[in-house]
Protein backbone atom coordinates (compact mmCIF):
# COMPACT_ATOMS: atom_id res chain seq x y z
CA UNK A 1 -6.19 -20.15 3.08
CA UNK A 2 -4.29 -21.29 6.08
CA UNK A 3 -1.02 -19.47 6.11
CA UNK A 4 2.36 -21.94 5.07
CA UNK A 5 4.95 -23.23 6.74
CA UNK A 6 6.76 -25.27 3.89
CA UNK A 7 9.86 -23.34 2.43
CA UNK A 8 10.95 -23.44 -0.65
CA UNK A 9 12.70 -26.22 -1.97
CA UNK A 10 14.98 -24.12 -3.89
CA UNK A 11 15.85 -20.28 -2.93
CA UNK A 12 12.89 -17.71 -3.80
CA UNK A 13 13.75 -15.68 -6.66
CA UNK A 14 11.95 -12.72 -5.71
CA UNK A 15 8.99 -11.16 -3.64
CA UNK A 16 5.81 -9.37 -4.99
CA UNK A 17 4.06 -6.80 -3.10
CA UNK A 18 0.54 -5.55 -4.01
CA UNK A 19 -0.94 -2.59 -2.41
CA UNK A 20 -4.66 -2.08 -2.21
CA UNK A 21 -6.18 1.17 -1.32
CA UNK A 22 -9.93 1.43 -0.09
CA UNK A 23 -12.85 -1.28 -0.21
CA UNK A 24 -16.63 -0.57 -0.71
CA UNK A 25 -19.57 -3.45 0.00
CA UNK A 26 -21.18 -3.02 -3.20
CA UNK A 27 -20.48 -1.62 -6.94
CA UNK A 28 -22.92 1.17 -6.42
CA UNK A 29 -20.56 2.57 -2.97
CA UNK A 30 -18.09 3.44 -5.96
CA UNK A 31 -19.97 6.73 -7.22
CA UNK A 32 -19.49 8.42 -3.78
CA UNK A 33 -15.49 8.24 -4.72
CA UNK A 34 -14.06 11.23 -7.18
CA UNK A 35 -12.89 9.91 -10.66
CA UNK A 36 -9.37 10.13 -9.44
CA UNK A 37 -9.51 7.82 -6.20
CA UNK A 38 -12.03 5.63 -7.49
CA UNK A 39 -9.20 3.96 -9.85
CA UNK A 40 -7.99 2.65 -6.45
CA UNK A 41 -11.49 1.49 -4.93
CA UNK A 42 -12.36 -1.99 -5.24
CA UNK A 43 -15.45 -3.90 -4.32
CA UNK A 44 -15.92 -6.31 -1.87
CA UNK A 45 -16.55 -9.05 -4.22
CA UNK A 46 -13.52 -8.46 -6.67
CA UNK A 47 -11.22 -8.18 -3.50
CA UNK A 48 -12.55 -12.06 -2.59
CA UNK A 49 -11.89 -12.86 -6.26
CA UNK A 50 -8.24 -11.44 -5.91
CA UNK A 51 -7.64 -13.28 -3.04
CA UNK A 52 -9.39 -16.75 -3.64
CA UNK A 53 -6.97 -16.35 -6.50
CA UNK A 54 -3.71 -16.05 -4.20
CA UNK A 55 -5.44 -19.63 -2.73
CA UNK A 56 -6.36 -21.37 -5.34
CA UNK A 57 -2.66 -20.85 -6.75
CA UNK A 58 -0.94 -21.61 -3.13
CA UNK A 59 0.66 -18.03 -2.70
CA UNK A 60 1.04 -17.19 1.28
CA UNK A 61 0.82 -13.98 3.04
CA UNK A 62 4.49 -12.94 4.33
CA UNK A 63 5.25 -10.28 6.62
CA UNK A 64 7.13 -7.12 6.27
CA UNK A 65 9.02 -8.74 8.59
CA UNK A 66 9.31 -11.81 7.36
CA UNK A 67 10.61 -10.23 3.97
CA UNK A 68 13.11 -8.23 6.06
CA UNK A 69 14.71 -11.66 7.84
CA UNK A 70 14.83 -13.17 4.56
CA UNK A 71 16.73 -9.99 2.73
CA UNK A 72 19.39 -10.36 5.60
CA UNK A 73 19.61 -14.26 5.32
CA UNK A 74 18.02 -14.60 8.73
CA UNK A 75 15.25 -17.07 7.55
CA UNK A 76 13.96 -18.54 4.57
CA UNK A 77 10.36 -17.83 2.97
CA UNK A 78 7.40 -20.32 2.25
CA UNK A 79 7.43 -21.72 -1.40
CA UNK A 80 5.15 -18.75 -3.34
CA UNK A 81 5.38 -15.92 -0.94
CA UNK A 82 3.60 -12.60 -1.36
CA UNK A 83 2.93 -9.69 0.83
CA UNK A 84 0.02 -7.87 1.17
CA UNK A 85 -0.28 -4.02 2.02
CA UNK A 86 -2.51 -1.42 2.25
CA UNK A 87 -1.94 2.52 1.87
CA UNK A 88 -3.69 5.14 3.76
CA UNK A 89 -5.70 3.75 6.48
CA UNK A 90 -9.12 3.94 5.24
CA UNK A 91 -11.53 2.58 7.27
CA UNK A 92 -13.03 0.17 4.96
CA UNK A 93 -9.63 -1.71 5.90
CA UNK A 94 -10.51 -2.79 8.86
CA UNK A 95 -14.28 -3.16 8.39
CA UNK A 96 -14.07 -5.15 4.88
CA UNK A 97 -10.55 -6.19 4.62
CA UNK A 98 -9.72 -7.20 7.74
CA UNK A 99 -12.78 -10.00 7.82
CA UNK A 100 -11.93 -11.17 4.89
CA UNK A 101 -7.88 -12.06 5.65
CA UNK A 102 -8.94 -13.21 8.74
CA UNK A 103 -11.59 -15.66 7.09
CA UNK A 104 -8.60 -17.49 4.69
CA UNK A 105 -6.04 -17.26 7.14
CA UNK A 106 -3.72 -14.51 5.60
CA UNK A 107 -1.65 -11.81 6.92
CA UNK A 108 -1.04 -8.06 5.79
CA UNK A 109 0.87 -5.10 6.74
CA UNK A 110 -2.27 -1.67 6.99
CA UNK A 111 -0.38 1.67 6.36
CA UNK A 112 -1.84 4.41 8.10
CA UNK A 113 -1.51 8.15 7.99
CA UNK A 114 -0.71 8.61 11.30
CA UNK A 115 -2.92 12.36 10.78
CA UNK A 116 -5.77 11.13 10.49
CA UNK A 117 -6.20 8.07 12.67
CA UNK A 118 -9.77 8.29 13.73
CA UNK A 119 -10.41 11.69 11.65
CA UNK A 120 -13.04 13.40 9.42
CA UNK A 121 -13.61 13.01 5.67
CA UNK A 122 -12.70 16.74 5.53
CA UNK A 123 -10.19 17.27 7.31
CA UNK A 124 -7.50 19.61 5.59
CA UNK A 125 -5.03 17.02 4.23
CA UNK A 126 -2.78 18.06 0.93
CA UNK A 127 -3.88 15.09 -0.91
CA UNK A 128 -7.60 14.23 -0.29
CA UNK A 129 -7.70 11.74 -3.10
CA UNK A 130 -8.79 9.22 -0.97
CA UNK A 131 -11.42 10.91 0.40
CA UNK A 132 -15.19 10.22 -0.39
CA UNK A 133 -17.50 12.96 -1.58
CA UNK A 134 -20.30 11.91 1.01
CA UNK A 135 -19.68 13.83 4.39
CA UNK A 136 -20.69 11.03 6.25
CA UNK A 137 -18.17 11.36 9.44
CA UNK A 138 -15.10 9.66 9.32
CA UNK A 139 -13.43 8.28 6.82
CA UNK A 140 -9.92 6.58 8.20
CA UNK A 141 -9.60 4.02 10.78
CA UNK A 142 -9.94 4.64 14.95
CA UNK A 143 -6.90 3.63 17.29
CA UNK A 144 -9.49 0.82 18.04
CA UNK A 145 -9.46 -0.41 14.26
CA UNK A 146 -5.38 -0.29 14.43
CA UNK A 147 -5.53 -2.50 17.66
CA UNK A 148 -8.09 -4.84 16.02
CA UNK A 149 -5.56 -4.93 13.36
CA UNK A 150 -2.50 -5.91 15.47
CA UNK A 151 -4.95 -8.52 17.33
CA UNK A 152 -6.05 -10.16 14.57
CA UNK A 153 -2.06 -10.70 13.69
CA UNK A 154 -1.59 -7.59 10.96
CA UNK A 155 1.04 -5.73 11.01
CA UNK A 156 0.77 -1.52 10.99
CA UNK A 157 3.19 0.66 9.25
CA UNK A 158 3.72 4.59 8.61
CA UNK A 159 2.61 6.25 5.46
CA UNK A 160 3.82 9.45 7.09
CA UNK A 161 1.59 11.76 9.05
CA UNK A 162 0.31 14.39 6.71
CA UNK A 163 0.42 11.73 3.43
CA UNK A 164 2.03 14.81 1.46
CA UNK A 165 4.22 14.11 -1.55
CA UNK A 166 7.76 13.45 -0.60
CA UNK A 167 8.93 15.22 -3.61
CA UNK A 168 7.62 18.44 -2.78
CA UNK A 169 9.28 18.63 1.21
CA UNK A 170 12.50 19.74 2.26
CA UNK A 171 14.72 17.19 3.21
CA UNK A 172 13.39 18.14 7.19
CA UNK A 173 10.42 18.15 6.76
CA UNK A 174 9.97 14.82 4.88
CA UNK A 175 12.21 13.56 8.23
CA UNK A 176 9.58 15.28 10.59
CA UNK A 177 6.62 13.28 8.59
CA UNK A 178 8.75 10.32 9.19
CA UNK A 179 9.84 10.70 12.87
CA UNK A 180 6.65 12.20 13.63
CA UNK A 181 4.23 9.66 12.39
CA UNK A 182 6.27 7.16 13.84
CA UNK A 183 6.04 8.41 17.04
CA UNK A 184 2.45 9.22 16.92
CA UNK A 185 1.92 5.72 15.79
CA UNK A 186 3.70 3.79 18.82
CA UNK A 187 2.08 6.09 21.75
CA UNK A 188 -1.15 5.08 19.94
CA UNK A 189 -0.64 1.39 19.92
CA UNK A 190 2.42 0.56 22.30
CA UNK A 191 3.90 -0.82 19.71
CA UNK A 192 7.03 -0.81 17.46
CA UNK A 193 6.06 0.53 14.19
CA UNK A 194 9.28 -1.06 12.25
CA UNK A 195 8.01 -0.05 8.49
CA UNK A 196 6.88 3.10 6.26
CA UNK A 197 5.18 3.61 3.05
CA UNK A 198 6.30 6.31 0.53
CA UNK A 199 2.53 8.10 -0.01
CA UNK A 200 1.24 9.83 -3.69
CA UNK A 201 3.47 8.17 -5.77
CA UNK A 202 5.71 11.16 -5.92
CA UNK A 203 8.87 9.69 -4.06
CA UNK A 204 11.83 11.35 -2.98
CA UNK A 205 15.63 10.15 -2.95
CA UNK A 206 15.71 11.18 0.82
CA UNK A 207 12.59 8.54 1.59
CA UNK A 208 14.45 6.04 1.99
CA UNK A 209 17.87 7.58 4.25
CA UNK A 210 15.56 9.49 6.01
CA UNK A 211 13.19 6.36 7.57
CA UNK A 212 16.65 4.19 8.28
CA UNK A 213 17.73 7.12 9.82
CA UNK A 214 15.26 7.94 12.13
CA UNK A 215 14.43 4.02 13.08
CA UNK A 216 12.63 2.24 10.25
CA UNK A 217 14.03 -1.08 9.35
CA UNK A 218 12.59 -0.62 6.11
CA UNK A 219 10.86 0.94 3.56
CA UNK A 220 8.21 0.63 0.32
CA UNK A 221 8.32 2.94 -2.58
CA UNK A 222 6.62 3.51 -5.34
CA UNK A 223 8.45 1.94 -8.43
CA UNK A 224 6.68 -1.03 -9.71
CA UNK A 225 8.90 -4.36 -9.62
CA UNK A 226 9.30 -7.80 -7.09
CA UNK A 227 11.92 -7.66 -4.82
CA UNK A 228 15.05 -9.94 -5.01
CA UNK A 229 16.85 -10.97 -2.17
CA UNK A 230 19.46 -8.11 -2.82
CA UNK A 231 16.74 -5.65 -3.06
CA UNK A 232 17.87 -2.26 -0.96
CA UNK A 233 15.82 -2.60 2.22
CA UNK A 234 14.56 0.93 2.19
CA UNK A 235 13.43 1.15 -1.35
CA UNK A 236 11.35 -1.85 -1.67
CA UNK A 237 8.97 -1.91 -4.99
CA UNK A 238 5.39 -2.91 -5.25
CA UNK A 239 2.23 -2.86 -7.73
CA UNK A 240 -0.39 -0.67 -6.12
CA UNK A 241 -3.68 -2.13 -7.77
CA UNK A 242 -5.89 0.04 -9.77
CA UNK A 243 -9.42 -0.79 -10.74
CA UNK A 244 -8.20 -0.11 -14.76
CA UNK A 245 -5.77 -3.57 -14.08
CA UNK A 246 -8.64 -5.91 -14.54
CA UNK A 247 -8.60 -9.69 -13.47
CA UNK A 248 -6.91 -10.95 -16.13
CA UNK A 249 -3.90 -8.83 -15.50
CA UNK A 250 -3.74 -9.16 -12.01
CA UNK A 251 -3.56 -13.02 -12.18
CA UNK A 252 -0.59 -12.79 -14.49
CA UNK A 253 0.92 -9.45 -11.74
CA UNK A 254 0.40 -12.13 -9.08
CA UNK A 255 2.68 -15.10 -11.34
CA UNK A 256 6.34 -15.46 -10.28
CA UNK A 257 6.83 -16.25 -14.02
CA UNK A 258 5.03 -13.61 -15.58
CA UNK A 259 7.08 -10.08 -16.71
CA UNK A 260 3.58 -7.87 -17.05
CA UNK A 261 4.61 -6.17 -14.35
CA UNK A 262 7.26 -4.53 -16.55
CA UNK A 263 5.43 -2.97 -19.07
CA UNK A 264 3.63 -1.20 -16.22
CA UNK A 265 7.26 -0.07 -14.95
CA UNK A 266 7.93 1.24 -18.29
CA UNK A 267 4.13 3.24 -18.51
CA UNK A 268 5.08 4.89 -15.13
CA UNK A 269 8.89 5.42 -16.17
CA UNK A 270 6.84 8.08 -19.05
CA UNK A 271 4.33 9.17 -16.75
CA UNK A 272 7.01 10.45 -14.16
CA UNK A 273 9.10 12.10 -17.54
CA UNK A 274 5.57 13.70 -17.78
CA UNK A 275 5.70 14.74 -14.81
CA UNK A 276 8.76 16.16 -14.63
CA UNK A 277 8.08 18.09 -17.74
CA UNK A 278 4.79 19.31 -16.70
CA UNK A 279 5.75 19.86 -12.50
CA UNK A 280 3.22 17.95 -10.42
CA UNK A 281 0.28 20.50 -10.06
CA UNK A 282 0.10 20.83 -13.58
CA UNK A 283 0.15 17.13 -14.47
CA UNK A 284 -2.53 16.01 -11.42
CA UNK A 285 -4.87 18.48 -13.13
CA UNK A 286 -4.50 17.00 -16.61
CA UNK A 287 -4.94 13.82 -14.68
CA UNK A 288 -7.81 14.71 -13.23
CA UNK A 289 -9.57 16.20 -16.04
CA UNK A 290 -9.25 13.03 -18.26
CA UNK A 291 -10.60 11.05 -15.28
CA UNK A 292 -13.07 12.86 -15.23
CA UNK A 293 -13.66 13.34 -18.97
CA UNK A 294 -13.57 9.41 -18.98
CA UNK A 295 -16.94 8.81 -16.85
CA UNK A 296 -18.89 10.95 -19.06
């Protein structure tokens, strides 16, 4: 799909964000992924499905920064925008993703822990969800990858540089993962690195403060929802894609006139009441356990 030019012939009502996590060739690449991260794994062939979807249905990739100009009234977006992202920096996103954006034309913004840019499966990470059970070198994307990225007209963001939860750092230390990734980022790739990603799912109220105040011009969370015009710049919402979704519901995520995505908003509204109840080591192990439980 050839990215748009046309605008909108009335004003957009709002943006949807999807976030994808890791890619894998074939079906049988998704046993090598724990229960728990494979939720987030797709295949190569459903991703192609996803996005000859977006085509056939005239959506265009927008930047973050394109979504940023518009929010301020700076410029106006094509007729059925959408932005793609991906979280963590796996490496699969620049050896299957990147191929296949480049092949219809789209654009997306790759966030990468800025920790482990060119690092190990093993290395000693808090959350190591995202990393496969074969020890088979590294798992994230090189400083080359990032640069093929930014070549190939992606953009790259932060998703801090340890990918700890926000909610469980002090207020400094959730601005050192944010200054520090940052930083790490731009000496890597001599570029600006303008937007973040809140990582886990486990945000924090600071998130958002913290990345204005230390040179972000903006910010994705992790509540589910499109964002308006209106939308506060440094808590942007999304739908990070899970396996469990199916098709069906994704084409009706995707639809500017569908309102799925709110009974999704209202399943994680209970699941953070969870919890809250339950603190987040206890609940990750419950999670984990029916997971698990669920692929005997």
């Amino acid at each position: 799909m050839k990215p748009s030019t046309t605008t909108s012939r009335g004003p957009v009502d709002a943006v949807t964000v999807l976030t994808w996590h890791a890619l894998v060739e074939r079906a049988e690449g998704l046993d090598a992924w724990p229960p728990e991260a494979r939720l987030y794994v797709f295949t190569l062939d459903e991703f192609r499905c996803q996005l000859d979807h977006l085509a056939a249905e005239g959506f265009t990739a927008i930047t973050m920064a394109d979504l940023v100009r518009w929010q301020a009234g700076q410029a106006e977006l094509p007729t059925k925008p959408i932005l793609l992202s991906f979280d963590d920096g796996h490496r699969s996103n620049a050896a299957l993703a990147l191929p296949e954006l480049r092949a219809r034309g789209q654009k997306a913004i790759f966030f990468a822990t800025a920790g482990r840019v060119g690092g190990h499966c093993r290395l000693p990470i808090a959350d190591c969800r995202f990393q496969t059970q074969a020890q088979d070198g590294g798992c994230w994307v090189s400083w080359p990858d990032l640069r093929a990225l930014l070549d190939a007209g992606m953009e790259v963001g932060s998703h801090t540089l340890t990918h700890r939860s926000p909610s469980t750092l002090s207020r400094e230390a959730l601005r050192h993962e944010l200054a520090e990734s940052k930083r790490v980022l731009e000496e890597g790739l001599g570029v600006a690195v303008d937007f973040a990603a809140s990582p886990t799912g486990y945000d924090s109220r600071h998130f958002g403060p913290l990345a204005r105040e230390v040179g972000y011009r903006a910010a994705l969370q992790g509540v589910i929802g499109r964002n308006r015009r209106s939308a506060a710049p440094f808590a942007l919402c999304r739908i990070v894609l899970k396996r469990s979704y199916g098709f069906d519901l994704f084409r009706q995520l995707v639809d500017p006139t569908s309102r799925a995505y709110r009974r999704l908003r209202l399943k994680q509204a209970l699941r953070n009441g969870f919890r809250r109840v339950l603190g987040a080591r206890a609940y990750e192990a419950i999670r984990r356990l029916v997971l698990r439980r669920g692929r005997e």
